[in-house]
N, C-alpha and C. Protein backbone atom coordinates (compact mmCIF):
# COMPACT_ATOMS: atom_id res chain seq x y z
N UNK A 1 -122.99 104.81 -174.33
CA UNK A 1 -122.38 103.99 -173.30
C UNK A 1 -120.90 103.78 -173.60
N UNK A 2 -120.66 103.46 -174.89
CA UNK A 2 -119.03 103.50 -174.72
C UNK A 2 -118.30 104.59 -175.10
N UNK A 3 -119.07 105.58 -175.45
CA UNK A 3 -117.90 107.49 -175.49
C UNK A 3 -117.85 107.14 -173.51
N UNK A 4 -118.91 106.79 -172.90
CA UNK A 4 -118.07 107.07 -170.89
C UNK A 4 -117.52 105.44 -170.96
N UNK A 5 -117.44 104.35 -171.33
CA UNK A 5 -116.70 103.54 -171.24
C UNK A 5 -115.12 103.66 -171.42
N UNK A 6 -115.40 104.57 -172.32
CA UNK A 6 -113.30 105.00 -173.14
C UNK A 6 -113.23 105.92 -172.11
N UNK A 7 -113.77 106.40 -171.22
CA UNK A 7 -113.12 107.44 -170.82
C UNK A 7 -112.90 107.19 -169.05
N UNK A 8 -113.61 105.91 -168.71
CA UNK A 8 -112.88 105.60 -167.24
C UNK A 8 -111.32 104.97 -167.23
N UNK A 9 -110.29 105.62 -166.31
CA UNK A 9 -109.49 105.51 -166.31
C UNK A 9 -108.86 105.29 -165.04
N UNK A 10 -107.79 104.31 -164.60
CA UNK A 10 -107.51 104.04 -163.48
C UNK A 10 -107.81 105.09 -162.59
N UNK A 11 -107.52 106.33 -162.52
CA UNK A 11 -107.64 107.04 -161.26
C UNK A 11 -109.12 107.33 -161.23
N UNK A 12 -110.14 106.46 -161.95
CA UNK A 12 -111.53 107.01 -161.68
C UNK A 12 -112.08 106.51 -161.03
N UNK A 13 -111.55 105.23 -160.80
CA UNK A 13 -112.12 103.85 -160.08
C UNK A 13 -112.60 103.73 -158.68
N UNK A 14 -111.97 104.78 -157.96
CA UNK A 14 -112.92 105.06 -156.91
C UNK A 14 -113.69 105.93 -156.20
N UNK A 15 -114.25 106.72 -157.72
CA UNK A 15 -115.19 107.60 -157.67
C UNK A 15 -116.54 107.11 -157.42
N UNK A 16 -117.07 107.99 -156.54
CA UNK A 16 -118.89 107.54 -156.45
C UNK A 16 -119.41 107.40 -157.35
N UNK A 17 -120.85 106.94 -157.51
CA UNK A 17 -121.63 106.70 -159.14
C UNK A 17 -122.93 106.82 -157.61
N UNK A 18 -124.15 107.41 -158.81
CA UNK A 18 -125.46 107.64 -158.31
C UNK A 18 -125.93 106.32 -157.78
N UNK A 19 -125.45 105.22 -158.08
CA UNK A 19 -126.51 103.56 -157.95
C UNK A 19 -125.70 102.98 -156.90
N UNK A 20 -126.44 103.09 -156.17
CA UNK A 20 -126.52 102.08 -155.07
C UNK A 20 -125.06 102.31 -154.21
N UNK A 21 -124.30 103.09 -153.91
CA UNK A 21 -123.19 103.06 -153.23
C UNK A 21 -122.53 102.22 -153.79
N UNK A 22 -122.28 102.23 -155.12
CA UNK A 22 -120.97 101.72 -155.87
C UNK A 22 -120.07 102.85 -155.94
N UNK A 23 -118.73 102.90 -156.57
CA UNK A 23 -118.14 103.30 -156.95
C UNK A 23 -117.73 103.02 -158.44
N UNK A 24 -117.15 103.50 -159.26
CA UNK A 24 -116.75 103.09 -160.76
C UNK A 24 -116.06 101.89 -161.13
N UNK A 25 -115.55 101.68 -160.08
CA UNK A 25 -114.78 99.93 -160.37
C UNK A 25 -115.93 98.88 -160.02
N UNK A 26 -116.87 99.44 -158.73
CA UNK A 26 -117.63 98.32 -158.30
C UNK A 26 -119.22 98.15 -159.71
N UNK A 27 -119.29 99.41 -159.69
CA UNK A 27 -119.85 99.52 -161.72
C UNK A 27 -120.06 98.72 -162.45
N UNK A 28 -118.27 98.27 -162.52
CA UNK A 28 -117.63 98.09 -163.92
C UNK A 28 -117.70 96.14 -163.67
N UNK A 29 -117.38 96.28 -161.97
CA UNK A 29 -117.48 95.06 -162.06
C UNK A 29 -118.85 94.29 -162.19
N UNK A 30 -120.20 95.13 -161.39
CA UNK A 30 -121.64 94.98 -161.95
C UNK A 30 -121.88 94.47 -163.55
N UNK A 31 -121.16 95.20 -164.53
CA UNK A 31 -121.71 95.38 -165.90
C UNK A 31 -120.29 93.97 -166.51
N UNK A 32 -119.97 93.69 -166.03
CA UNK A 32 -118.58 92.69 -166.47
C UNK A 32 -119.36 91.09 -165.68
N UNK A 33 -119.59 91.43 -164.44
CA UNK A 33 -120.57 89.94 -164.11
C UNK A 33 -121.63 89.72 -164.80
N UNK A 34 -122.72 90.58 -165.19
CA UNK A 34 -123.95 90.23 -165.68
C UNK A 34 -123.97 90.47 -166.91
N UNK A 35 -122.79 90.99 -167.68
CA UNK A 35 -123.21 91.14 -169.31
C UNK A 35 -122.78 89.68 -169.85
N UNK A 36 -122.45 89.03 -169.34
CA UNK A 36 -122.43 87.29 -170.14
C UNK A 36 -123.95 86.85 -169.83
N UNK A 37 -124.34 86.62 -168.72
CA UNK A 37 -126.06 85.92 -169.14
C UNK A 37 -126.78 86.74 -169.69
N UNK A 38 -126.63 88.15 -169.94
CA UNK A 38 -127.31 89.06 -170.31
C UNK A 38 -127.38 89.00 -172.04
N UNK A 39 -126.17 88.66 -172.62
CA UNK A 39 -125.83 88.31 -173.88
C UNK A 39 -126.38 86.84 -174.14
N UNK A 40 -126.15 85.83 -173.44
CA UNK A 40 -126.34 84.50 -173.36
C UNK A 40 -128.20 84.67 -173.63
N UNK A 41 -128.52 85.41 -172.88
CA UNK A 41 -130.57 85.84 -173.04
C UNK A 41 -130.76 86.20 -174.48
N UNK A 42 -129.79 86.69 -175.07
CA UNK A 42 -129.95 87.15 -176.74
C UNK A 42 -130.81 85.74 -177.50
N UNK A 43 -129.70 85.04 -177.02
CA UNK A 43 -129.47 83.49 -177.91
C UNK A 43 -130.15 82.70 -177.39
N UNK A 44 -131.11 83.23 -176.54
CA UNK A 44 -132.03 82.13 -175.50
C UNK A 44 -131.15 80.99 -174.90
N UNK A 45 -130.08 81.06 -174.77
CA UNK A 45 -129.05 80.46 -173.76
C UNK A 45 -128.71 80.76 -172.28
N UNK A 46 -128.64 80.00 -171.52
CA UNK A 46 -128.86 80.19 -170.08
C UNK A 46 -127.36 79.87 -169.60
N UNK A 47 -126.58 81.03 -169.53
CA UNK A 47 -125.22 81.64 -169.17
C UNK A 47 -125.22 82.04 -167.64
N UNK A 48 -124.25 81.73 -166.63
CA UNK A 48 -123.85 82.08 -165.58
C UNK A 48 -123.43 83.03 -165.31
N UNK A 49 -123.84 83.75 -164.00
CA UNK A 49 -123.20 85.49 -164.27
C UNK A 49 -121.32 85.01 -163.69
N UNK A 50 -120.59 86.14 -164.09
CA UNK A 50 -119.38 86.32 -164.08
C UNK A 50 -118.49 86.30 -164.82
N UNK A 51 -117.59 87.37 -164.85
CA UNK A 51 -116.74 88.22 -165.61
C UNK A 51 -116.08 87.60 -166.82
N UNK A 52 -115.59 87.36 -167.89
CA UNK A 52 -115.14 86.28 -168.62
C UNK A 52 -113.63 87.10 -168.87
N UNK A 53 -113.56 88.18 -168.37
CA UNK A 53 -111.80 88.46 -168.60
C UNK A 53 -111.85 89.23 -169.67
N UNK A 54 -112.91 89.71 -170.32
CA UNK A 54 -113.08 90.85 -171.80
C UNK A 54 -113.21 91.96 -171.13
N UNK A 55 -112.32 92.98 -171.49
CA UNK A 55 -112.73 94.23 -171.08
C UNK A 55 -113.87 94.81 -171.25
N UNK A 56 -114.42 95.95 -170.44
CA UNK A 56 -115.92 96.64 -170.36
C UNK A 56 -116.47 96.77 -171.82
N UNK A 57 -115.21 97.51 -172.42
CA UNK A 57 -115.57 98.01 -174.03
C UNK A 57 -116.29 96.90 -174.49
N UNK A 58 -115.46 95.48 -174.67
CA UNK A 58 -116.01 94.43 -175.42
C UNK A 58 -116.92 93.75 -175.10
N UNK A 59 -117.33 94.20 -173.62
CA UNK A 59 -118.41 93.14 -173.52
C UNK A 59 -120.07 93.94 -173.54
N UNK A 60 -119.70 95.37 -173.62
CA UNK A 60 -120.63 96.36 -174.07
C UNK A 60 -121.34 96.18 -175.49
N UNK A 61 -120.25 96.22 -176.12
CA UNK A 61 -120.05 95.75 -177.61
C UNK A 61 -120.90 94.25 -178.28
N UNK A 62 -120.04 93.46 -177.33
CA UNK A 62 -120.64 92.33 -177.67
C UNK A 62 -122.37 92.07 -177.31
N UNK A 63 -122.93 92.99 -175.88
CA UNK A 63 -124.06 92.78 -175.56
C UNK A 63 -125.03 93.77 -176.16
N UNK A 64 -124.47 94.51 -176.76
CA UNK A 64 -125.36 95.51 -177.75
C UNK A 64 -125.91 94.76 -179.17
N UNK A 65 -124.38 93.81 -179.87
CA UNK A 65 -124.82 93.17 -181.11
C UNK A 65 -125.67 92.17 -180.69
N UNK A 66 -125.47 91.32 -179.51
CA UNK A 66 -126.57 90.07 -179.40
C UNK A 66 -128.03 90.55 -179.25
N UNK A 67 -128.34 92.05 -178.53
CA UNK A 67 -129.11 92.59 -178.62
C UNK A 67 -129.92 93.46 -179.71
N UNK A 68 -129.05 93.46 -180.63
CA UNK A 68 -129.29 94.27 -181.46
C UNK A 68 -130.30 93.29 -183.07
N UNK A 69 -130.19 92.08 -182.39
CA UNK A 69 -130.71 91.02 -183.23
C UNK A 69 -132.21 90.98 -182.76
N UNK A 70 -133.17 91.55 -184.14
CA UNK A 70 -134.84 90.99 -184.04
C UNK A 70 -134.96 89.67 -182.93
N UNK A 71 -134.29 88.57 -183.72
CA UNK A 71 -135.06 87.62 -182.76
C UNK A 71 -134.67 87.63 -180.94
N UNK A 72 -133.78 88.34 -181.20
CA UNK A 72 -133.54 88.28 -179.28
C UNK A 72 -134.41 88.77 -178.53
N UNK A 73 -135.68 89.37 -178.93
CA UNK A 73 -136.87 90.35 -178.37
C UNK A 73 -137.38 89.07 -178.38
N UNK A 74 -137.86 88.31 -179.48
CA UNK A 74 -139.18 87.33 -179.57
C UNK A 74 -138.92 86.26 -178.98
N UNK A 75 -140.00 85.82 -178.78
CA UNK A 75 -140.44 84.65 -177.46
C UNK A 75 -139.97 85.12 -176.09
N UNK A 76 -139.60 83.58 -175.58
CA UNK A 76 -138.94 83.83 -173.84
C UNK A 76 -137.11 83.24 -174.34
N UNK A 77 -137.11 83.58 -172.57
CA UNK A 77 -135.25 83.11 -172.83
C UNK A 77 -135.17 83.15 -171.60
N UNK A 78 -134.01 82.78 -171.00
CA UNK A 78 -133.67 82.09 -169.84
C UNK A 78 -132.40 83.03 -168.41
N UNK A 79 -132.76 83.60 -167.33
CA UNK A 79 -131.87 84.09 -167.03
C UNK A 79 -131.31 83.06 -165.52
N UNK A 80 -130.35 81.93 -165.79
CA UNK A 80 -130.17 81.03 -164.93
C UNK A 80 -131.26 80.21 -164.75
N UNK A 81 -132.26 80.17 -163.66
CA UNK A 81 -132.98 79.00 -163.73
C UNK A 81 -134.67 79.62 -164.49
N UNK A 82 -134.67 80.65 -164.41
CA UNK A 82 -136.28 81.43 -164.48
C UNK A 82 -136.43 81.82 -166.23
N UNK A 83 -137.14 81.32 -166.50
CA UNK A 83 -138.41 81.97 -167.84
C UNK A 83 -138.35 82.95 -167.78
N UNK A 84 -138.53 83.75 -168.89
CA UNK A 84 -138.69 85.14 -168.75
C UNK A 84 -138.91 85.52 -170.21
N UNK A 85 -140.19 86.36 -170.63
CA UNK A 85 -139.89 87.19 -171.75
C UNK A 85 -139.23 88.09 -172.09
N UNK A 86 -138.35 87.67 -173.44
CA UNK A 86 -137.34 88.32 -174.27
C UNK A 86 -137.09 89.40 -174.25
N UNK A 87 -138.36 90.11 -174.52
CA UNK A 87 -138.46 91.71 -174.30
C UNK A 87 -138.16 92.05 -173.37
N UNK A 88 -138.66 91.78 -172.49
CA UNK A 88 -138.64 91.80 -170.58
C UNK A 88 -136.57 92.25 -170.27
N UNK A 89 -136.13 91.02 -170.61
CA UNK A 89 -134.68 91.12 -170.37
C UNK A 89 -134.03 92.15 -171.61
N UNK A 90 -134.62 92.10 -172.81
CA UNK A 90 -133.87 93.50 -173.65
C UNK A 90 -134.09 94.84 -173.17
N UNK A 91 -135.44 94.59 -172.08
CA UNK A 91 -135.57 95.95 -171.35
C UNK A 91 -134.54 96.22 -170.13
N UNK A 92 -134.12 94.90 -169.75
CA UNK A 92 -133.25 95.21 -168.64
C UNK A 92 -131.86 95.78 -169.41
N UNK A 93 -131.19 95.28 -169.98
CA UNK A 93 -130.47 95.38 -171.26
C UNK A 93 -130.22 96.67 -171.68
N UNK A 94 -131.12 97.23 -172.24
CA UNK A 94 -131.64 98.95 -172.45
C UNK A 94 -131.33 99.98 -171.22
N UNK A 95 -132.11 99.06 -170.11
CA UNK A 95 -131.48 99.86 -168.49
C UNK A 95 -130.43 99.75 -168.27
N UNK A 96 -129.40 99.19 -168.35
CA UNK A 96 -128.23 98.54 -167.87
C UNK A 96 -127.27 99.80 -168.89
N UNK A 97 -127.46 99.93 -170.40
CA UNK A 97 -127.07 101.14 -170.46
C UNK A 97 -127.09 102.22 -170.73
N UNK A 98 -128.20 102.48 -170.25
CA UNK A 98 -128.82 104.23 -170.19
C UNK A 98 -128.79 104.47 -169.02
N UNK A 99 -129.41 103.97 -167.62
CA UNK A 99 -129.05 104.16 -166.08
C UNK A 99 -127.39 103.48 -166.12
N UNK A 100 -127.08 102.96 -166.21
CA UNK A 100 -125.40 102.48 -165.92
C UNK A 100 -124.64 103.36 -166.65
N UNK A 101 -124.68 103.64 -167.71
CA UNK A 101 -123.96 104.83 -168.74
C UNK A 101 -123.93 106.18 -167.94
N UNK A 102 -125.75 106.23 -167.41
CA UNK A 102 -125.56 107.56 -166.64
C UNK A 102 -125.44 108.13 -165.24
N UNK A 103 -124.80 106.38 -164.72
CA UNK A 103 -124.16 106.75 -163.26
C UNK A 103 -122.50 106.74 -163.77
N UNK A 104 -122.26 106.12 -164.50
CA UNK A 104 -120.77 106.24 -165.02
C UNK A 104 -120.46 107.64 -165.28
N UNK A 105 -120.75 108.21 -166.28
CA UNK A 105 -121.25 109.25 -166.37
C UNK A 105 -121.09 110.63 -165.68
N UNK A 106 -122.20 110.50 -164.73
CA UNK A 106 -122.06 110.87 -163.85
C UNK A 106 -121.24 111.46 -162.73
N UNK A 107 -120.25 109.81 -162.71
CA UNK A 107 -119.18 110.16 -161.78
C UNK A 107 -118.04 110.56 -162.22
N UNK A 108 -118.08 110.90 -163.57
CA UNK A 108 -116.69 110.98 -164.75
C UNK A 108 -117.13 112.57 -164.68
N UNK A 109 -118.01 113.28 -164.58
CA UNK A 109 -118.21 114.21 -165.13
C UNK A 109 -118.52 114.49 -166.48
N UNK A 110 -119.07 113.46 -167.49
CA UNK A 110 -118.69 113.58 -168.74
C UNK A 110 -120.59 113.80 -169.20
N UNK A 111 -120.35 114.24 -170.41
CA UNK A 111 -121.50 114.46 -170.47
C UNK A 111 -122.35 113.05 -171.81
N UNK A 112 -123.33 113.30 -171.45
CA UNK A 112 -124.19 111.36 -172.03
C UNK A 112 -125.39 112.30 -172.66
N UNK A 113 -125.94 111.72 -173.56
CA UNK A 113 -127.01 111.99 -174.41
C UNK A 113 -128.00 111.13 -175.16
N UNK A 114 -128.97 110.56 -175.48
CA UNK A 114 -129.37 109.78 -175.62
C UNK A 114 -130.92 110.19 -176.93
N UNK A 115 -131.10 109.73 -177.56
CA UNK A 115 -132.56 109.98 -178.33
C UNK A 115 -133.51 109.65 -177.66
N UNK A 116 -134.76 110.70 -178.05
CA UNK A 116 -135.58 110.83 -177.67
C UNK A 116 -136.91 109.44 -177.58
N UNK A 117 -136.02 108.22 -178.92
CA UNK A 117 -136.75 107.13 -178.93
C UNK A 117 -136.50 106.33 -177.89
N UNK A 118 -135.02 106.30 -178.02
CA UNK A 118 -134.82 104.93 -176.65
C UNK A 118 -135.13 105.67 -175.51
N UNK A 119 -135.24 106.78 -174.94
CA UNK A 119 -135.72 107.49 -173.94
C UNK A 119 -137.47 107.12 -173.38
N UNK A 120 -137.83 106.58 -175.00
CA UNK A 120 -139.27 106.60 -174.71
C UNK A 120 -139.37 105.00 -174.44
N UNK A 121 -138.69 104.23 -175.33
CA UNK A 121 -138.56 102.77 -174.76
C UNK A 121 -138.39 102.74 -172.98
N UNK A 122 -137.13 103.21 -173.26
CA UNK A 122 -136.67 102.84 -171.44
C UNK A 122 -137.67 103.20 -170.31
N UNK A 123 -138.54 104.60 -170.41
CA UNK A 123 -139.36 104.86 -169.57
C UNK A 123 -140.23 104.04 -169.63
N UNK A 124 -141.01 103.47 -170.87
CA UNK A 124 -141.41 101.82 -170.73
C UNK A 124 -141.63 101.01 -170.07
N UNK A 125 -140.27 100.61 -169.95
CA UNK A 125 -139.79 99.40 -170.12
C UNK A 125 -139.79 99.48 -168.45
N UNK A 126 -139.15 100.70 -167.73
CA UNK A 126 -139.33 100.77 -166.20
C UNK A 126 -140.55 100.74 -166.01
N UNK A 127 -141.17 101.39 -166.15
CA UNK A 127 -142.61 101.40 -165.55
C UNK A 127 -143.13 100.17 -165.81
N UNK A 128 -143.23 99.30 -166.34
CA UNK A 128 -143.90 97.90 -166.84
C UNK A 128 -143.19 97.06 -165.64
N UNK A 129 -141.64 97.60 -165.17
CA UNK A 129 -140.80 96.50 -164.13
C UNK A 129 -140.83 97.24 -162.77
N UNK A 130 -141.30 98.07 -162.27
CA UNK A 130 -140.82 99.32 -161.33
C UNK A 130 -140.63 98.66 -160.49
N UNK A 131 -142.60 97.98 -160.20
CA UNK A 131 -141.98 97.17 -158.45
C UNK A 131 -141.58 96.14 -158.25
N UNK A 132 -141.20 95.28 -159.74
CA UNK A 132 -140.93 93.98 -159.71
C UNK A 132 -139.40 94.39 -159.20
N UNK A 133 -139.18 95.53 -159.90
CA UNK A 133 -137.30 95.82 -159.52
C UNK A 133 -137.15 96.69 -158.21
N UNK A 134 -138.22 97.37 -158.08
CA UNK A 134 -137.77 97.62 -156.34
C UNK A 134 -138.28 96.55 -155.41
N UNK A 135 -138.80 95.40 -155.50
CA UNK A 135 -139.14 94.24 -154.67
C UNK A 135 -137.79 93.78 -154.93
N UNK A 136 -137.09 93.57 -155.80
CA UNK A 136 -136.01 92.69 -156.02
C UNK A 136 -134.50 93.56 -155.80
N UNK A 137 -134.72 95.09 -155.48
CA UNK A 137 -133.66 95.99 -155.07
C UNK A 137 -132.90 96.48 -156.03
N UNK A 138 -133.15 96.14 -157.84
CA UNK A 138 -132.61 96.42 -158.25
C UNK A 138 -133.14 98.09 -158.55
N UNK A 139 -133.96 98.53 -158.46
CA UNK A 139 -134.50 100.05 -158.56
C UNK A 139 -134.19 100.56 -156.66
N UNK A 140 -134.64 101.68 -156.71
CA UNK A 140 -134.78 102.10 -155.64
C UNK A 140 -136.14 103.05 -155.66
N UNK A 141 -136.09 103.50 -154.04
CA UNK A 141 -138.07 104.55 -154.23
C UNK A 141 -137.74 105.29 -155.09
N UNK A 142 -138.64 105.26 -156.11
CA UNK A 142 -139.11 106.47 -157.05
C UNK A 142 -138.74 108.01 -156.48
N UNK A 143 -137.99 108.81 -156.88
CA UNK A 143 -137.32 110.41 -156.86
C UNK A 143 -138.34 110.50 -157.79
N UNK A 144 -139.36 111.70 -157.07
CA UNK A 144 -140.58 112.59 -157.93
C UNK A 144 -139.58 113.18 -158.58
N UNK A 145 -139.73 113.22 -160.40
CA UNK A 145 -139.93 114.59 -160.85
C UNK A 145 -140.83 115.21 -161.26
N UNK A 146 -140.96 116.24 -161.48
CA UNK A 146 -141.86 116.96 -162.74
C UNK A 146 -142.26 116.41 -163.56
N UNK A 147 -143.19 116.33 -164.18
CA UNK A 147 -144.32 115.43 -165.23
C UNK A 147 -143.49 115.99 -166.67
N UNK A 148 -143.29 117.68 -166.27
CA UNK A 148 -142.37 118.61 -167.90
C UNK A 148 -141.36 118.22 -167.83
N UNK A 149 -140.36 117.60 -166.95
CA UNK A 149 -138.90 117.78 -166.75
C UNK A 149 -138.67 116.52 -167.85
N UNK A 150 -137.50 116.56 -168.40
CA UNK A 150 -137.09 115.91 -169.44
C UNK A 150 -137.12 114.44 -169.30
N UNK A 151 -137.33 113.79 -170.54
CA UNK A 151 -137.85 112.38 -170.17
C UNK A 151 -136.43 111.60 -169.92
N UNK A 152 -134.86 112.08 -169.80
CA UNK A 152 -134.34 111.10 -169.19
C UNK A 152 -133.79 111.33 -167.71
N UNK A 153 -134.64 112.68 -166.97
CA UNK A 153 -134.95 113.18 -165.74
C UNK A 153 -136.01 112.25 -165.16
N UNK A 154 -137.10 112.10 -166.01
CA UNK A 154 -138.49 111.01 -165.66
C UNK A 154 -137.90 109.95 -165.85
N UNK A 155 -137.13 109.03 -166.22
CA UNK A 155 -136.55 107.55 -166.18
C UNK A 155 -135.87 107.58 -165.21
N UNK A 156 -134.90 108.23 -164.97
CA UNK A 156 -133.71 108.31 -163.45
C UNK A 156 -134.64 108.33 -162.43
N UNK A 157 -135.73 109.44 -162.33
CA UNK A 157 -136.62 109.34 -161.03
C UNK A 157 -137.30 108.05 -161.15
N UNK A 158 -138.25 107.56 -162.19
CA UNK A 158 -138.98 106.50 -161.69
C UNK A 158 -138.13 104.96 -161.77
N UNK A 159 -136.80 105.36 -161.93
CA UNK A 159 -135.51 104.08 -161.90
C UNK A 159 -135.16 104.32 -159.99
N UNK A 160 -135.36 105.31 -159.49
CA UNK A 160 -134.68 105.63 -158.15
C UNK A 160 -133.59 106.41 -157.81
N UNK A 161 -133.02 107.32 -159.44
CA UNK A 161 -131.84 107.99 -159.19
C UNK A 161 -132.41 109.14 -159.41
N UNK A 162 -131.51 109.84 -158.50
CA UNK A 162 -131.74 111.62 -158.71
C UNK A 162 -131.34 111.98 -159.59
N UNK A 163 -131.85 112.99 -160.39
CA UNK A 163 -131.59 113.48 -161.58
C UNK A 163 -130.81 114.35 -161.23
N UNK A 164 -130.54 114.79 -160.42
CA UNK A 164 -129.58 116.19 -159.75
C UNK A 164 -128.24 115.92 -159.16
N UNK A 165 -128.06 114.78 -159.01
CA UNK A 165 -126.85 113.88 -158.04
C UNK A 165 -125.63 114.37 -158.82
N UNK A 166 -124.71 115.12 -158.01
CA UNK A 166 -123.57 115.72 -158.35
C UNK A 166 -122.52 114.62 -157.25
N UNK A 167 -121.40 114.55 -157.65
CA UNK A 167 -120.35 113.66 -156.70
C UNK A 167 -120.50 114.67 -155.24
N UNK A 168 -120.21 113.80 -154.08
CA UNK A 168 -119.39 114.18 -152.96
C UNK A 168 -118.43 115.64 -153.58
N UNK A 169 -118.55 116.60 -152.83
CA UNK A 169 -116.96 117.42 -152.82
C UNK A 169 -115.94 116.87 -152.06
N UNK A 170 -114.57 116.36 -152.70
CA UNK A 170 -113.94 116.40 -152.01
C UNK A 170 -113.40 117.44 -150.28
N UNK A 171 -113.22 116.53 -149.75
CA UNK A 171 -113.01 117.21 -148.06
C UNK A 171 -111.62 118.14 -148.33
């Protein structure tokens, strides 16, 4: 997530990305509103979404180490007013940058890679949330792939992104 973080650059910003008819700024601003309660869920602290003025890098950074702490998995923790298990939100966490990394990505042209473990987490971790997150819009319908096709081809499809999604050609 942050080898395509260093590499968006003003003139990228209003490039398409696979999710949802954003563009790379509207992205950036996605992952800059929600990585404070998202971090704040580490510490079982109940944080307000919106931007705190840290650039993408740092707040990537910062939501990887709060995440990166044993106890931020165990028990519940709080996202604004709702309960929620720990795991539950480190799975969103996990999505946020492996699907967000690889619509960034994506629209950079750059190329993303990932192990075969957190690959196996994340497919997980979707499938355990699929329709809770397409009831709530944050997924979209499931893109069939292939059962053989590579497992971060099977996460993009059962997340709602095409695994094939190349930018618009310019007109």
């Amino acid at each position: 997530m942050l080898a395509v973080v260093d590499r968006i650059g003003p003139g990228d910003l209003t490039a398409p990305t696979p999710c949802g008819g954003w563009d790379v700024a509207g992205l950036r601003e996605h992952l800059l509103e929600w990585g404070p309660p998202l971090e704040g869920a580490a510490r079982k602290e109940s944080v307000a979404p919106g931007a705190t003025g840290v650039p993408l890098r740092e707040q990537v950074e910062r939501l990887a180490e709060a995440w990166g702490k044993p106890d931020a998995w165990a028990g519940t923790t709080r996202m604004g007013t709702v309960e929620l298990p720990a795991d539950l939100v480190g799975g969103m966490v996990l999505g946020e940058f492996v699907l967000h990394g690889w619509d960034l990505a994506r629209a950079l042209g750059a190329p993303v890679t990932w192990s075969d473990e957190i690959l196996r987490q994340l497919y997980a971790e979707i499938a355990r949330s699929a329709d809770q997150g397409r009831a709530m819009g944050v997924y979209g319908a499931e893109v069939p792939v292939p059962q053989d096709a590579p497992l971060l081809a099977r996460c993009l499809g059962l997340s709602g992104r095409d695994p094939d999604w190349t930018p618009p050609a310019a007109p």
